[in-house]
Protein backbone atom coordinates (compact mmCIF):
# COMPACT_ATOMS: atom_id res chain seq x y z
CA UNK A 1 22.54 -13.33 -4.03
CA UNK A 2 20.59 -13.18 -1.04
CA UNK A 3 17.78 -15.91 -0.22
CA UNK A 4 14.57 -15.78 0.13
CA UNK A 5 12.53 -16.60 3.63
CA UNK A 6 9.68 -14.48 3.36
CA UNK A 7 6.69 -16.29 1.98
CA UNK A 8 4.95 -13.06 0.68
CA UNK A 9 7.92 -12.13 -1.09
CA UNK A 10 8.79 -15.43 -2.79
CA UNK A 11 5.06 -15.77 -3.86
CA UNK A 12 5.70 -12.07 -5.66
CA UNK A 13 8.49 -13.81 -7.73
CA UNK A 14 6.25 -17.32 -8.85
CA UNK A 15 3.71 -14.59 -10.11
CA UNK A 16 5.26 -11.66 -11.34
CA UNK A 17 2.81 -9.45 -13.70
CA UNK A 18 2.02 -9.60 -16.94
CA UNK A 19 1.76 -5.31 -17.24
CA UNK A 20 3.02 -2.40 -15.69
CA UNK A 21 1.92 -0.70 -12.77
CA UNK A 22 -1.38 1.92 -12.80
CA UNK A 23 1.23 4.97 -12.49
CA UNK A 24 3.30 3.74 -15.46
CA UNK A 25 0.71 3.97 -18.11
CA UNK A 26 -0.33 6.75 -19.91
CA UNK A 27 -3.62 6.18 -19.99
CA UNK A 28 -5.38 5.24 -17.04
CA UNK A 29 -8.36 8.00 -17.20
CA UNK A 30 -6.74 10.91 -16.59
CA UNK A 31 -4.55 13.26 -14.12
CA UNK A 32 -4.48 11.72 -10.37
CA UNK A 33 -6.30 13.38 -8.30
CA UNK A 34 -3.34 14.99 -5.80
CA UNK A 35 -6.12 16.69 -3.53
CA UNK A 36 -7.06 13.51 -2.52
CA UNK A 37 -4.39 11.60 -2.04
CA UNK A 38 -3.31 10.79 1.71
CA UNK A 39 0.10 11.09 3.57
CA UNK A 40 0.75 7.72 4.43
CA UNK A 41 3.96 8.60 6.23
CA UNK A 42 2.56 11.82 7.97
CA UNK A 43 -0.90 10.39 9.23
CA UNK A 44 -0.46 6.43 9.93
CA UNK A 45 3.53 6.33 10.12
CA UNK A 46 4.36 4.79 7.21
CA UNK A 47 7.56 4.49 6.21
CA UNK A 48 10.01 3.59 3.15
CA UNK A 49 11.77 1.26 4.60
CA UNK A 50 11.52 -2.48 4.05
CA UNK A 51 9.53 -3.84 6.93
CA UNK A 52 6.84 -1.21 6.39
CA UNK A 53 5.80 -2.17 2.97
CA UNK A 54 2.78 -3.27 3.11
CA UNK A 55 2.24 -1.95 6.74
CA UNK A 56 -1.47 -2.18 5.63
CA UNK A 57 -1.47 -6.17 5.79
CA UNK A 58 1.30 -6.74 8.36
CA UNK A 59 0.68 -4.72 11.20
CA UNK A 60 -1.94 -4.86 13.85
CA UNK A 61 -4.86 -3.10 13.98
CA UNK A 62 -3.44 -1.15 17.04
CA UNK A 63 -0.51 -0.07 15.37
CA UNK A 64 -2.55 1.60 12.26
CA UNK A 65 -5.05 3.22 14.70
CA UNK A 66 -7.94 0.79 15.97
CA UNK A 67 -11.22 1.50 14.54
CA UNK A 68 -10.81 5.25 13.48
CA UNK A 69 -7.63 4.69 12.05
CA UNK A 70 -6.17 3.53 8.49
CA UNK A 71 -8.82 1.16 7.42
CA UNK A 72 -11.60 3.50 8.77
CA UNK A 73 -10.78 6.22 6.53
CA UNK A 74 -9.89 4.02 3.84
CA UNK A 75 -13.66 2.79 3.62
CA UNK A 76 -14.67 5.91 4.22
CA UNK A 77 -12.89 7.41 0.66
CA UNK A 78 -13.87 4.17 -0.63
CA UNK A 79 -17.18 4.69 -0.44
CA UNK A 80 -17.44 8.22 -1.72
């Protein structure tokens, strides 16, 4: 079994949730929206691999794009 170092991840095991996630239940309010969603990959270089999940919180702000990048046009859907 391999240890744990990470702080985010061990926190994620002293709190694990009490319900599934949004995609896993039938009814959330309807069909997603698949116009709207967003490449992560494609546009900010997200990836599937390990160090990359949650790329939002861990990387710098140069690395998702300065100001007109990720968190830009995440406000800017936000806000719609």
């Amino acid at each position: 079994m391999a240890r744990l170092t990470d702080p985010r991840e061990i926190m994620a095991f002293c709190s694990r949730p009490r319900s599934k996630a949004a995609g896993a239940l039938a009814d959330i309010g309807g069909v997603l929206d698949t116009a709207a969603q967003v490449d992560l990959g494609a546009t900010y270089g997200f990836s599937g691999a390990p160090q990359d999940h949650s790329a939002e919180f861990n990387w710098t702000l140069q690395q998702l794009g300065g100001t007109t990048g990720f968190y830009d046009a995440l406000l800017q859907r936000l806000l719609l």
